[in-house]
C-alpha atoms as a PDB file:
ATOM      1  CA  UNK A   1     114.478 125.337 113.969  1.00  0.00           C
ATOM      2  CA  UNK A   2     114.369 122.960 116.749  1.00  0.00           C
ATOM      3  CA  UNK A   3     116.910 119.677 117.291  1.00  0.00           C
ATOM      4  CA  UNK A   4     115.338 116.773 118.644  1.00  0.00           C
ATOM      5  CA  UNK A   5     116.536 113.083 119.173  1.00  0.00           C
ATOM      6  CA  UNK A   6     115.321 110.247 117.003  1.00  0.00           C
ATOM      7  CA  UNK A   7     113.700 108.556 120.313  1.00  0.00           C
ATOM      8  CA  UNK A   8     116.078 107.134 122.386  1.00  0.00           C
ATOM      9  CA  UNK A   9     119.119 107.665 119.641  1.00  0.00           C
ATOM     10  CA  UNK A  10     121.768 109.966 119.615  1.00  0.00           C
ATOM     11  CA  UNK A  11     121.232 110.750 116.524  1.00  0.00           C
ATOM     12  CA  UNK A  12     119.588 114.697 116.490  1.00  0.00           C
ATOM     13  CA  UNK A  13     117.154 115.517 113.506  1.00  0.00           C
ATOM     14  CA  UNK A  14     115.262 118.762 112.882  1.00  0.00           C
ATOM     15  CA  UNK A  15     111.741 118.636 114.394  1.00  0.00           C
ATOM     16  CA  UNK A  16     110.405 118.971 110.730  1.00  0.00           C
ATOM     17  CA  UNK A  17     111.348 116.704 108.462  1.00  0.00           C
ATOM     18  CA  UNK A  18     111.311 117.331 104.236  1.00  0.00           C
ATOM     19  CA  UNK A  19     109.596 114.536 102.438  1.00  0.00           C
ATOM     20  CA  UNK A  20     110.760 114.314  99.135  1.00  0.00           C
ATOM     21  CA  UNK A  21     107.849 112.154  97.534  1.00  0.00           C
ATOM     22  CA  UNK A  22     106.444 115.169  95.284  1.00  0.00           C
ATOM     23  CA  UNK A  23     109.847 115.888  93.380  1.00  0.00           C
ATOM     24  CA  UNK A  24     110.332 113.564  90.116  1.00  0.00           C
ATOM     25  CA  UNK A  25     108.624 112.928  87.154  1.00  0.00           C
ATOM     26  CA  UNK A  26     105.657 113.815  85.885  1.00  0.00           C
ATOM     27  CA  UNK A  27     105.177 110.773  83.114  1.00  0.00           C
ATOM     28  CA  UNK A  28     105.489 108.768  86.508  1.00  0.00           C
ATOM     29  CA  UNK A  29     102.639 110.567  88.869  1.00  0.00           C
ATOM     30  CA  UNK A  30     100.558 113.714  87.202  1.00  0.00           C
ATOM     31  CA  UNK A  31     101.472 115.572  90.816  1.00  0.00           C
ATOM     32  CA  UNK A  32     105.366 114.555  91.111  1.00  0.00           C
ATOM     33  CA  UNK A  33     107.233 117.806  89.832  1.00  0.00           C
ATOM     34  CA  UNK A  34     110.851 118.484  88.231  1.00  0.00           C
ATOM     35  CA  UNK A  35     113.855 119.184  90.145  1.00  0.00           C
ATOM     36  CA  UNK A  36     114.045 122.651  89.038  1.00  0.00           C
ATOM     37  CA  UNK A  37     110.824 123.369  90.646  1.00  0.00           C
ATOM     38  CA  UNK A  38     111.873 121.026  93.866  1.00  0.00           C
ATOM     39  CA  UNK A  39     115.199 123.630  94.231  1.00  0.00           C
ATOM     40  CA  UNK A  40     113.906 126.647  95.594  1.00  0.00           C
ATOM     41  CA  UNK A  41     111.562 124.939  97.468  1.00  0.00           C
ATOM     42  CA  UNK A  42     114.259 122.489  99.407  1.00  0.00           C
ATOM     43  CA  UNK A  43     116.466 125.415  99.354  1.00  0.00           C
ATOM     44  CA  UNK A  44     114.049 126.955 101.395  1.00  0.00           C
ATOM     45  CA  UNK A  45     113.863 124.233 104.054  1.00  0.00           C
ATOM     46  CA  UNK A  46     117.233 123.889 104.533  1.00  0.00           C
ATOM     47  CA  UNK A  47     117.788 127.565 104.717  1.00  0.00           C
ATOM     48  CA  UNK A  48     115.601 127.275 107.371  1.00  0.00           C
ATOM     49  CA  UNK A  49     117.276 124.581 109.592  1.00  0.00           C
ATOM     50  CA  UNK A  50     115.990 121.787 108.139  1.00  0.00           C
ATOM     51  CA  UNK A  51     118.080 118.916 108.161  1.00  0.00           C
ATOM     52  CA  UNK A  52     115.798 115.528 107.906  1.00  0.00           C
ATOM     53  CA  UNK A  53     114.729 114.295 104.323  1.00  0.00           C
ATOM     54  CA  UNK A  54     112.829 111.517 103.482  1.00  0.00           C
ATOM     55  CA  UNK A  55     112.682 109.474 100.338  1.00  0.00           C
ATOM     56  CA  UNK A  56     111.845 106.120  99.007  1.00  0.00           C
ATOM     57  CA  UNK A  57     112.994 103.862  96.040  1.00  0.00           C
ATOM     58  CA  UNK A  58     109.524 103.334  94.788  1.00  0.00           C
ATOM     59  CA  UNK A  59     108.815 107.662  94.820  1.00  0.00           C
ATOM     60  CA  UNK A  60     108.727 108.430  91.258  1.00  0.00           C
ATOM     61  CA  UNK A  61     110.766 104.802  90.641  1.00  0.00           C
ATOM     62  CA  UNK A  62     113.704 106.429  92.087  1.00  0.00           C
ATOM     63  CA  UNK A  63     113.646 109.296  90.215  1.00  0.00           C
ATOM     64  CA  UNK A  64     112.998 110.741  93.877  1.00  0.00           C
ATOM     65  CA  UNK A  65     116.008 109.685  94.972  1.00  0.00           C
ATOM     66  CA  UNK A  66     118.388 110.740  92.144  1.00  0.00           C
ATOM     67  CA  UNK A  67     116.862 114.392  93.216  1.00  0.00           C
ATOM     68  CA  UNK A  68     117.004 114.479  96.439  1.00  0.00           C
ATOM     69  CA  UNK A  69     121.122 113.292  96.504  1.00  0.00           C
ATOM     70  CA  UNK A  70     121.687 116.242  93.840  1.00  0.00           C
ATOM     71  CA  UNK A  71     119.892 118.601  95.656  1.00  0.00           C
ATOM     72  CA  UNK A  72     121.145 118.396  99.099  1.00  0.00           C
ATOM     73  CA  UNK A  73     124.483 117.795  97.589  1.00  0.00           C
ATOM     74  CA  UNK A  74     124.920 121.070  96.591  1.00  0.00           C
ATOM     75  CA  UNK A  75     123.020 122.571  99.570  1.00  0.00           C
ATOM     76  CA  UNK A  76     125.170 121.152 102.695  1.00  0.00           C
ATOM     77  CA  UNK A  77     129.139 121.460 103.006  1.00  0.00           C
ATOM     78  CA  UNK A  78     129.312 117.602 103.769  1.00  0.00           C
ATOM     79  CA  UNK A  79     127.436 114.166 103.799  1.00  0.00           C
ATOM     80  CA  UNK A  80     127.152 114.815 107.817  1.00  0.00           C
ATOM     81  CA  UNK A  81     125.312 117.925 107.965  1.00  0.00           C
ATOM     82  CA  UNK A  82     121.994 116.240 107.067  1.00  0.00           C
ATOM     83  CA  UNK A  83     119.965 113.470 107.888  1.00  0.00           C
ATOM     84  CA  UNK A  84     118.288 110.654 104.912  1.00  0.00           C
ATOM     85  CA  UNK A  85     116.200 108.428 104.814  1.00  0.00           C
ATOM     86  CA  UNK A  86     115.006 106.567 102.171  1.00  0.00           C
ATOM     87  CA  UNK A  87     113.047 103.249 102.416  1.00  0.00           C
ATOM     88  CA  UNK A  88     112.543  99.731 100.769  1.00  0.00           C
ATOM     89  CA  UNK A  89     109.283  97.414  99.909  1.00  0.00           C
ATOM     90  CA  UNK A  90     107.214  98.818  97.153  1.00  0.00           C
ATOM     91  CA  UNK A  91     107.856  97.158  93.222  1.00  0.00           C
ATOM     92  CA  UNK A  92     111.020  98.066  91.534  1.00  0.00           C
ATOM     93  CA  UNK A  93     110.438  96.350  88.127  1.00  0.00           C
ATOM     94  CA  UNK A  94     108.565  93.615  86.808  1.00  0.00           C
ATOM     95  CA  UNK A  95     110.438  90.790  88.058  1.00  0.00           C
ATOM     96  CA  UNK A  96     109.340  87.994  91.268  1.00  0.00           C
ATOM     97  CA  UNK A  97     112.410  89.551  93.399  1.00  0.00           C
ATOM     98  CA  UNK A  98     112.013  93.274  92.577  1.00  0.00           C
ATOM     99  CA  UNK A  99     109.527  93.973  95.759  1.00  0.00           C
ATOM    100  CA  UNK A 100     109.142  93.022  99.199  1.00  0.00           C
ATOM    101  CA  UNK A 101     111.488  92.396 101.987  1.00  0.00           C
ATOM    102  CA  UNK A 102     113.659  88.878 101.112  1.00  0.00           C
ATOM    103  CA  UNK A 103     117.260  89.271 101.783  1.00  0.00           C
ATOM    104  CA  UNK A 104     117.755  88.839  97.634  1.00  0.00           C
ATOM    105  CA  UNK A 105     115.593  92.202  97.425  1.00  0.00           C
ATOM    106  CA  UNK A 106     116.879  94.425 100.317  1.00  0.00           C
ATOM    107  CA  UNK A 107     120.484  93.878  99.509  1.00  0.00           C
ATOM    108  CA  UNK A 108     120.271  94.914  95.785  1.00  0.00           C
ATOM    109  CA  UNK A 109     117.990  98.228  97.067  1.00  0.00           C
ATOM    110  CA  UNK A 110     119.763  99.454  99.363  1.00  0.00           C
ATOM    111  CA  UNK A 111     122.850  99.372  97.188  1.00  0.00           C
ATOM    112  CA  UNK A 112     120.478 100.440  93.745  1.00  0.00           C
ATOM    113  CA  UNK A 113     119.097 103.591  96.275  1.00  0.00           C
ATOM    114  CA  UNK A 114     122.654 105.030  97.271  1.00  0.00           C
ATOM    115  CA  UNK A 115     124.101 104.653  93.773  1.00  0.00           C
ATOM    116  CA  UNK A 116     120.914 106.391  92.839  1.00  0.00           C
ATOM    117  CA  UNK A 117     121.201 109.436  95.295  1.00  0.00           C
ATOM    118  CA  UNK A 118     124.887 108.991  95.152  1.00  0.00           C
ATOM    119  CA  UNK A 119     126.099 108.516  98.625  1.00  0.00           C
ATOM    120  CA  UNK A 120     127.674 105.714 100.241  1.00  0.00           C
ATOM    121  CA  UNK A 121     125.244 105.112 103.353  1.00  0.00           C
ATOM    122  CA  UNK A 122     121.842 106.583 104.243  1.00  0.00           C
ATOM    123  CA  UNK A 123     121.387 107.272 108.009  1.00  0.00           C
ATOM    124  CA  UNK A 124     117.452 106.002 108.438  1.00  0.00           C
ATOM    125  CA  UNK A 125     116.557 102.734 106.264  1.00  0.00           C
ATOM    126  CA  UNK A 126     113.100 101.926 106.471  1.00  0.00           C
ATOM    127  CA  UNK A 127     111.063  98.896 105.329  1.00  0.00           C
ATOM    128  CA  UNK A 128     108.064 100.873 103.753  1.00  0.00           C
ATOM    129  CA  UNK A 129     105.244  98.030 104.661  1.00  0.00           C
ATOM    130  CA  UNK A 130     105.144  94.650 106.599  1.00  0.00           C
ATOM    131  CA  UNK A 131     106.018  92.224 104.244  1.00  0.00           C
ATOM    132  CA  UNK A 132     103.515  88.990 104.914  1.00  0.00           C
ATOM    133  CA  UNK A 133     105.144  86.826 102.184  1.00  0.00           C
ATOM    134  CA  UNK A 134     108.802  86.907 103.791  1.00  0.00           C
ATOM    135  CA  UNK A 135     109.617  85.268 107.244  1.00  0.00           C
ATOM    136  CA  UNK A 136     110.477  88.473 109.632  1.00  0.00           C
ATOM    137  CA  UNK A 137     113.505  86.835 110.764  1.00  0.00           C
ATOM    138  CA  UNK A 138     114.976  87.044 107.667  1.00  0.00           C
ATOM    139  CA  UNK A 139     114.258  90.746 107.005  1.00  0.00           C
ATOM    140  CA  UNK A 140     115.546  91.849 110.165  1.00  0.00           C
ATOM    141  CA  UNK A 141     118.883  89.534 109.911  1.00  0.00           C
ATOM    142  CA  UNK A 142     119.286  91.182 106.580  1.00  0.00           C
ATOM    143  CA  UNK A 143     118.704  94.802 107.799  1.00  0.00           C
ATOM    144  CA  UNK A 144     121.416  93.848 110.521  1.00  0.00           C
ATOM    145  CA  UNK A 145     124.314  93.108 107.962  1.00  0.00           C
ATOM    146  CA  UNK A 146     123.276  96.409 106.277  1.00  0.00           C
ATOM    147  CA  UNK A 147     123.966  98.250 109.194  1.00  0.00           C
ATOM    148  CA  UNK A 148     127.004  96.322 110.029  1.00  0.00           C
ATOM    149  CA  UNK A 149     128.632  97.111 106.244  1.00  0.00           C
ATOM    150  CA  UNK A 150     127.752 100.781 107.279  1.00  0.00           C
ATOM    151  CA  UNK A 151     125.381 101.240 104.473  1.00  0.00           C
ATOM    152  CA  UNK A 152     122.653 102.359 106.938  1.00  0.00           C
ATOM    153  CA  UNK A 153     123.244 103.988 110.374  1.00  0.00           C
ATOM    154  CA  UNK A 154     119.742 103.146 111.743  1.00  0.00           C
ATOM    155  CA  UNK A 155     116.899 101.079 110.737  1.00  0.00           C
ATOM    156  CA  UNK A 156     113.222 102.241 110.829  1.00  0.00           C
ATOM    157  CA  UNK A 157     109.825 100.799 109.895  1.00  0.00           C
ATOM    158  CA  UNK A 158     106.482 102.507 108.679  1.00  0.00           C
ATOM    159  CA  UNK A 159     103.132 101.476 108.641  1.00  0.00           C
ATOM    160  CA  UNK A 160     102.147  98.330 110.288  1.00  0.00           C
ATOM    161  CA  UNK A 161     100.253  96.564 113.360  1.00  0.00           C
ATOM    162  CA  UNK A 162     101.600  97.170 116.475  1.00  0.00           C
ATOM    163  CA  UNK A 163     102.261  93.222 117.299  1.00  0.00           C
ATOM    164  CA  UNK A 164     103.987  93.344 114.039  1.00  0.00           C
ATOM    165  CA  UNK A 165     106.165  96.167 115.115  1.00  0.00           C
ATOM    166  CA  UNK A 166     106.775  94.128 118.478  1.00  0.00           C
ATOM    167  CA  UNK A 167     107.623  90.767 116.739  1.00  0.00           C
ATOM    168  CA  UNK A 168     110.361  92.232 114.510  1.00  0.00           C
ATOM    169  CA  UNK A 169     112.064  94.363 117.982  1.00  0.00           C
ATOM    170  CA  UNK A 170     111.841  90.811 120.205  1.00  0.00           C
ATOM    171  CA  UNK A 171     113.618  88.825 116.898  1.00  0.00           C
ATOM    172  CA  UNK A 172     116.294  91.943 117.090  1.00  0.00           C
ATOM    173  CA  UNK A 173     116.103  91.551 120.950  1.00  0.00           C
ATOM    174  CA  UNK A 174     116.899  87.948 120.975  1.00  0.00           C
ATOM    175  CA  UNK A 175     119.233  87.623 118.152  1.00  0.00           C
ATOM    176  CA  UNK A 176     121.515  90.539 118.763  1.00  0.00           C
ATOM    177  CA  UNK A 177     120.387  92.002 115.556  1.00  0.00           C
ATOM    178  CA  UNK A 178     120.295  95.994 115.299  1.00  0.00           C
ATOM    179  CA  UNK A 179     116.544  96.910 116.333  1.00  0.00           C
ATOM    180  CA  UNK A 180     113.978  99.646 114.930  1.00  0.00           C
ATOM    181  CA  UNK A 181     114.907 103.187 115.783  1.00  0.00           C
ATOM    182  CA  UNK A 182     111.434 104.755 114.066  1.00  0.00           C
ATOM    183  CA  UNK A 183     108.386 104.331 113.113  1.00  0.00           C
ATOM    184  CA  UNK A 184     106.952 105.757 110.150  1.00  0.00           C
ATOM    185  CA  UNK A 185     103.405 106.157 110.482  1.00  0.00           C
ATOM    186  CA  UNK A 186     100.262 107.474 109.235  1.00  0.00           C
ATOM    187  CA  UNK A 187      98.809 109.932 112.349  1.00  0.00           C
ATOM    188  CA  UNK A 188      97.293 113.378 112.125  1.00  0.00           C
ATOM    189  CA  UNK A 189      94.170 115.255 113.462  1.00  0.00           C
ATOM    190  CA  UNK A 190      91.675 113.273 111.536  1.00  0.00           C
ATOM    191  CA  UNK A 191      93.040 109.588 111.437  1.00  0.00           C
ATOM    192  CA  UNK A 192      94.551 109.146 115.057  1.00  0.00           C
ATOM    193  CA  UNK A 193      94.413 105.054 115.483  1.00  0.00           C
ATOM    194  CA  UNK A 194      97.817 105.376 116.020  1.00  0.00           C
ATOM    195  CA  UNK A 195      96.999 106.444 119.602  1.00  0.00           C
ATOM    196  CA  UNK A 196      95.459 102.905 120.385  1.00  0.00           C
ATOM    197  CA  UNK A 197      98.676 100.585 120.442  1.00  0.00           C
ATOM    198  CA  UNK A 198     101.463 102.447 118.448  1.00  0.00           C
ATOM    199  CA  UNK A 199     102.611 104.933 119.853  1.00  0.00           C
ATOM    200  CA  UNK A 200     102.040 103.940 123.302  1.00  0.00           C
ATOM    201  CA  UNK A 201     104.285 100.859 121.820  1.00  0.00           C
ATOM    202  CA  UNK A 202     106.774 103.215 120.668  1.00  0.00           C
ATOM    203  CA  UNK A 203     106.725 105.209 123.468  1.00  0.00           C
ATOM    204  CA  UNK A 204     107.810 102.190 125.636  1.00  0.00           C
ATOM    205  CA  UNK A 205     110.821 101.279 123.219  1.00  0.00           C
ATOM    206  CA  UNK A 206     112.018 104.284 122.858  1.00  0.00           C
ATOM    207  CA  UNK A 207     111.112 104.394 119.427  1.00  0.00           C
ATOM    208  CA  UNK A 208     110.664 107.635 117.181  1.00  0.00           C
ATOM    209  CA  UNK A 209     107.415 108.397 115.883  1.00  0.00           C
ATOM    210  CA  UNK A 210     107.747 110.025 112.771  1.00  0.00           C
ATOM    211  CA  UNK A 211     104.566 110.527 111.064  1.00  0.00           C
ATOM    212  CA  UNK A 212     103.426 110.397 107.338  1.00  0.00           C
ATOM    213  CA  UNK A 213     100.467 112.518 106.117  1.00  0.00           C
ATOM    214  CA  UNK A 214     100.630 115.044 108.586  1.00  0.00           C
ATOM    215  CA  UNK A 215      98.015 117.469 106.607  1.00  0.00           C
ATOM    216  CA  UNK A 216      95.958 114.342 105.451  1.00  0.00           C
ATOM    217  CA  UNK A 217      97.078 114.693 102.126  1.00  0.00           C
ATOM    218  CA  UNK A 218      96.119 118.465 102.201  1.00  0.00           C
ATOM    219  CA  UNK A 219      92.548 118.124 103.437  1.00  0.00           C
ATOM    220  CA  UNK A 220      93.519 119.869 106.901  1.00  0.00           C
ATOM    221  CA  UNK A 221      95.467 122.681 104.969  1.00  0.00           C
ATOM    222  CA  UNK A 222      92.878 123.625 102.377  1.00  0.00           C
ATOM    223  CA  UNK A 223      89.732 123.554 100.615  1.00  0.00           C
ATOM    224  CA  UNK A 224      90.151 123.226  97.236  1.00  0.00           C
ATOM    225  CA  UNK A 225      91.167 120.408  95.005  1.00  0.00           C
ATOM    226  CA  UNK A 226      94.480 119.560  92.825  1.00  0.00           C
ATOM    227  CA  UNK A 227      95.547 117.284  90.616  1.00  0.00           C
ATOM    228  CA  UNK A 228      97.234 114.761  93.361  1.00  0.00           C
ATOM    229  CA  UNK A 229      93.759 114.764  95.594  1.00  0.00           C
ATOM    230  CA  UNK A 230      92.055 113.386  92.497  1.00  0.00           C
ATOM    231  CA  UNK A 231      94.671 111.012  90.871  1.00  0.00           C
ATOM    232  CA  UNK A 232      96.528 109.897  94.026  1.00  0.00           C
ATOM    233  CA  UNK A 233      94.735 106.723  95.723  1.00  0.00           C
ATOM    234  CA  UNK A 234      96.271 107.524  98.919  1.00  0.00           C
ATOM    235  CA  UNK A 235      95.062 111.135  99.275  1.00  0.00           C
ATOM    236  CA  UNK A 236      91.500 109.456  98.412  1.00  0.00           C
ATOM    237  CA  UNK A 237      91.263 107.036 101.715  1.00  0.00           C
ATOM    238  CA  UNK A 238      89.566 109.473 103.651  1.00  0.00           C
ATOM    239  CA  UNK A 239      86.643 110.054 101.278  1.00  0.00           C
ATOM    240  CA  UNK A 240      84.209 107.607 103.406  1.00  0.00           C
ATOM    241  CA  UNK A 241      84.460 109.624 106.485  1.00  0.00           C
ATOM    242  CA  UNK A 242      84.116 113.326 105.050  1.00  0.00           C
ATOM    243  CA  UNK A 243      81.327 113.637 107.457  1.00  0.00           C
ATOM    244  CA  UNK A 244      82.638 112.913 110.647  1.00  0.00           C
ATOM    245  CA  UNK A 245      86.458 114.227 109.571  1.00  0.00           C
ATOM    246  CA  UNK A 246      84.582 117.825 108.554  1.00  0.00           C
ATOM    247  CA  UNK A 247      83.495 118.393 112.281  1.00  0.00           C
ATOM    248  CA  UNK A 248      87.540 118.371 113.066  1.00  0.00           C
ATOM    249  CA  UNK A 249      88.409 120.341 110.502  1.00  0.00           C
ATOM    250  CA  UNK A 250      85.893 122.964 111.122  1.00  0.00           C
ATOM    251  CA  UNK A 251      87.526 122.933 114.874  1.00  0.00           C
ATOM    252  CA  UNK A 252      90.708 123.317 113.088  1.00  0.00           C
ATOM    253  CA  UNK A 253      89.605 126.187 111.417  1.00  0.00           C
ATOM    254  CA  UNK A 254      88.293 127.466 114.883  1.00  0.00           C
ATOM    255  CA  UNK A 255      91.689 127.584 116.431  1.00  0.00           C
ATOM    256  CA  UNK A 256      93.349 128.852 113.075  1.00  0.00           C
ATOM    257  CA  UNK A 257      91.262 131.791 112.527  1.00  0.00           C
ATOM    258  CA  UNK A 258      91.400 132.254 116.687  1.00  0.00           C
ATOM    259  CA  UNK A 259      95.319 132.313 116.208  1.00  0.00           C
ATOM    260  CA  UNK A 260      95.036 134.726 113.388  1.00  0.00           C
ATOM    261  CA  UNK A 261      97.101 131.700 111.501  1.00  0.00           C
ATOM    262  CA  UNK A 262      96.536 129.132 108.345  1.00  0.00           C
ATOM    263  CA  UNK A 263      95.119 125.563 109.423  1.00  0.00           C
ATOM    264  CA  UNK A 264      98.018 124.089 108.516  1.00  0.00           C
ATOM    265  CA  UNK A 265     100.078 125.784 111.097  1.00  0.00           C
ATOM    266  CA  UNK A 266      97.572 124.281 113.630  1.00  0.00           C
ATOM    267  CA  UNK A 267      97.830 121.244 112.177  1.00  0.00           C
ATOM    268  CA  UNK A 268     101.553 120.486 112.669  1.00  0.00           C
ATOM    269  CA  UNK A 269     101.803 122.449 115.690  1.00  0.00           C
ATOM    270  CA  UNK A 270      99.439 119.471 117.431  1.00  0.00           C
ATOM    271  CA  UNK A 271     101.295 116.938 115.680  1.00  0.00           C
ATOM    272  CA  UNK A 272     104.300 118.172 117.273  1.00  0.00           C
ATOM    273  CA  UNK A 273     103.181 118.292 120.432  1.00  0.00           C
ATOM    274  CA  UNK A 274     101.954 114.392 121.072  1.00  0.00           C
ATOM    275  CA  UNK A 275     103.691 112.555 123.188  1.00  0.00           C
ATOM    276  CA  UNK A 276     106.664 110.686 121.301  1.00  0.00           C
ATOM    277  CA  UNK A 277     106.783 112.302 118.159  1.00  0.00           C
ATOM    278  CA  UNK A 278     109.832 113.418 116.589  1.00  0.00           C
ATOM    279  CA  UNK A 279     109.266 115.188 113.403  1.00  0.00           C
ATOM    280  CA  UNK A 280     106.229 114.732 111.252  1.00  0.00           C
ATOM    281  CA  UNK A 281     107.331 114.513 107.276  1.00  0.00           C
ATOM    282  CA  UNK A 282     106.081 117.268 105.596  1.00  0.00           C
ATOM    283  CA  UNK A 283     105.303 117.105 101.970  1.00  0.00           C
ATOM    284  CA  UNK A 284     105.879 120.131 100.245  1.00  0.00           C
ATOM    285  CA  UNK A 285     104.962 122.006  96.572  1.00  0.00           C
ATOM    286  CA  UNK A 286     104.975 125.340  97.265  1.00  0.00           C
ATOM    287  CA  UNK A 287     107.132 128.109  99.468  1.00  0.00           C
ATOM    288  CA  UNK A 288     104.088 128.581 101.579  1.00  0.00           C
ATOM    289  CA  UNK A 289     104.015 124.671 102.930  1.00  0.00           C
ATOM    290  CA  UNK A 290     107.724 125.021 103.976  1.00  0.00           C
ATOM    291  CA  UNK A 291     106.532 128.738 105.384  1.00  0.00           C
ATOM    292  CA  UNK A 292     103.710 126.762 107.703  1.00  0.00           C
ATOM    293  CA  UNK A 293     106.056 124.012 108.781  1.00  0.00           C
ATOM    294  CA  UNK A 294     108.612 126.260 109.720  1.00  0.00           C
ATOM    295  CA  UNK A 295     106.033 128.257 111.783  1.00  0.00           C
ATOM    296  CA  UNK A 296     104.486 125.429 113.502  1.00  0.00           C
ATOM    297  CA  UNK A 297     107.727 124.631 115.442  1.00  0.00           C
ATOM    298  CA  UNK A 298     107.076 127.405 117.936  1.00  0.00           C
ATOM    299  CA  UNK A 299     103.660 127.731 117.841  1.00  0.00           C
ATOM    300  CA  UNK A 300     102.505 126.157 121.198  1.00  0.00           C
ATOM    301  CA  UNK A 301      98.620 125.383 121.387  1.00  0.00           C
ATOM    302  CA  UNK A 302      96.982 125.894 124.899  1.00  0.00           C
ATOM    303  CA  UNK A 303      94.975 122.717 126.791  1.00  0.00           C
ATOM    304  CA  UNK A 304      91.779 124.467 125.681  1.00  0.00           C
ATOM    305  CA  UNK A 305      92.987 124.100 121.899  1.00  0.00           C
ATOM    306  CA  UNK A 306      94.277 120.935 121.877  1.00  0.00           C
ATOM    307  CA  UNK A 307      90.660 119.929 123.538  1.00  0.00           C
ATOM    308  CA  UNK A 308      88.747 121.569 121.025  1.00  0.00           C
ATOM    309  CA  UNK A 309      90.983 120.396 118.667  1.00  0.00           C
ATOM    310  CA  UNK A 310      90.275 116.073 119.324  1.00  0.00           C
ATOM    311  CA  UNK A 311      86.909 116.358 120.850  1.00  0.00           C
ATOM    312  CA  UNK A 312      84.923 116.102 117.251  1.00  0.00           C
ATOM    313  CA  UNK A 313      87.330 112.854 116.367  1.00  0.00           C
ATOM    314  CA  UNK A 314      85.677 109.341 115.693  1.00  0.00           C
ATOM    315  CA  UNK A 315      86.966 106.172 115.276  1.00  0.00           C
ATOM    316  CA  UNK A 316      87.970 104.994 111.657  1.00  0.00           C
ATOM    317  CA  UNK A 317      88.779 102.043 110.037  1.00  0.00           C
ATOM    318  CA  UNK A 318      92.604 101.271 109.718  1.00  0.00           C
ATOM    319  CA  UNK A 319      94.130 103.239 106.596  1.00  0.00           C
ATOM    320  CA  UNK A 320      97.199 103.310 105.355  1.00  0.00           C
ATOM    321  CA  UNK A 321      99.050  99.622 106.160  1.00  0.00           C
ATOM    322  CA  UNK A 322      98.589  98.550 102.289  1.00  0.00           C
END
């Protein structure tokens, strides 16, 4: 495994990251499965080198969380050998205040998430969308004094606009306030608006692109279906450009059977290697998908493959900020 810097941070994370989305319970998402099946699998990762996880509240409605601070509790000598994230936004409960980004709701998550995994800080919190109901000033003010009680060591963002993203670093910028480390957002081989204003944006900060979806929710690492493709409206956003995404997958397929290795070792392997990346979160559900991350870290793809690779991409529509 590989140790990179969280952009311009100190802090060092492995260049894959675990996402621990799929691990919690069933009754909550058809896909999401137990921790005794999670186990081997993050026991596998970490065995590895892996030492990045990321979580959110809403996963499984924190049932995510309460796995992931068990698990890697009893995988890692100390609270310092490993690096978590978890993130904030997304409903908690019925109630007015139990979503978005107001001071009232951040406060009571961040303290509901580390009772839940059963730490005392995380090292990465991340506001999980741009919330357009709550003035930004107040949401970054209030991810400040989180940092400052030392219940977060960084702050991080996922998917949103790119003058969004700027906004919130100038209010940081201006106000003293602790600014943005990473960006969480949605980029692989067959949804790459992220290139446009992003990560270019990032890129100038100093900001660490870690991305979400690297596989497309599977469709670059296989053919067939499974239960999450058909109940999970987020693996079903690409379904309007099958066309035009099945020319790059059929070049991914190129390379892979070229390389004598599965697509989704391609996959990852070009993540990787844009510029300004970090560590793409990798979703995994079997020992194989930890096999192909792990694999990807040293498998470097050649000018000619990373051409043939994004020639077949077109423009889509933006996915992913809801």
């Amino acid at each position: 495994m590989r140790y990179v810097h969280l952009g311009a941070t100190g802090l060092r994370v492995s260049q894959i990251c675990l996402g621990m989305m799929s691990y919690g319970k069933a009754e909550v998402r058809a896909w999401h499965q137990s921790e005794g099946v999670a186990e081997p699998i993050v026991r596998r990762a970490v065995d590895a080198g892996v030492t990045f996880f990321d979580t959110a509240d809403m996963y499984s409605l924190g049932a995510s969380e309460e796995i992931t601070g068990r698990l890697l509790g009893k995988m890692f000598a100390k609270r310092d050998d490993y690096v978590l994230a978890t993130k904030v936004y997304f409903p908690m409960g019925p109630g007015p205040n139990d979503q978005g980004l107001s001071r009232k709701h951040i406060m009571a998550s961040i303290d509901d998430s580390l009772r839940r995994i059963g730490t005392d800080h995380v090292d990465l919190y991340q506001i999980h969308r741009f919330d357009y109901e709550t003035p930004l000033a107040e949401t970054m003010s209030a991810l400040h004094d989180i940092v400052k009680a030392g219940k977060a060591r960084y702050i991080g963002a996922s998917s949103m606009y790119a003058w969004q993203f700027a906004k919130a670093q100038h209010l940081a910028a201006v106000n003293g306030w602790t600014a943005f480390a990473a960006m969480q957002n949605h980029y692989n081989l067959i949804y790459r608006e992220e290139e446009r204003e992003m990560i270019p944006l990032c890129l100038d900060q100093g900001v660490g692109v870690i991305p979400w979806s690297p596989l497309a929710r599977g469709r670059l690492a296989r053919t067939d279906t499974t239960t999450r493709t058909t109940t999970d409206p987020v693996a079903t956003m690409y379904d309007a450009h099958t066309e035009d995404d099945a020319k790059v997958i059929d070049a991914l397929r190129s390379v892979a059977t070229s390389r004598g290795v599965p697509a989704a070792q391609v996959a990852l392997a070009w993540l990787a290697g844009k510029p300004g990346v970090t560590a793409p979160i990798v979703g995994a559900t079997k020992p194989q998908h930890i096999e192909d991350a792990i694999a990807a870290v040293d498998l470097e793809l050649t000018e000619d493959e990373v051409a043939t690779l994004e020639a077949p991409y077109r423009p889509h529509p933006i996915l992913g900020h809801d």
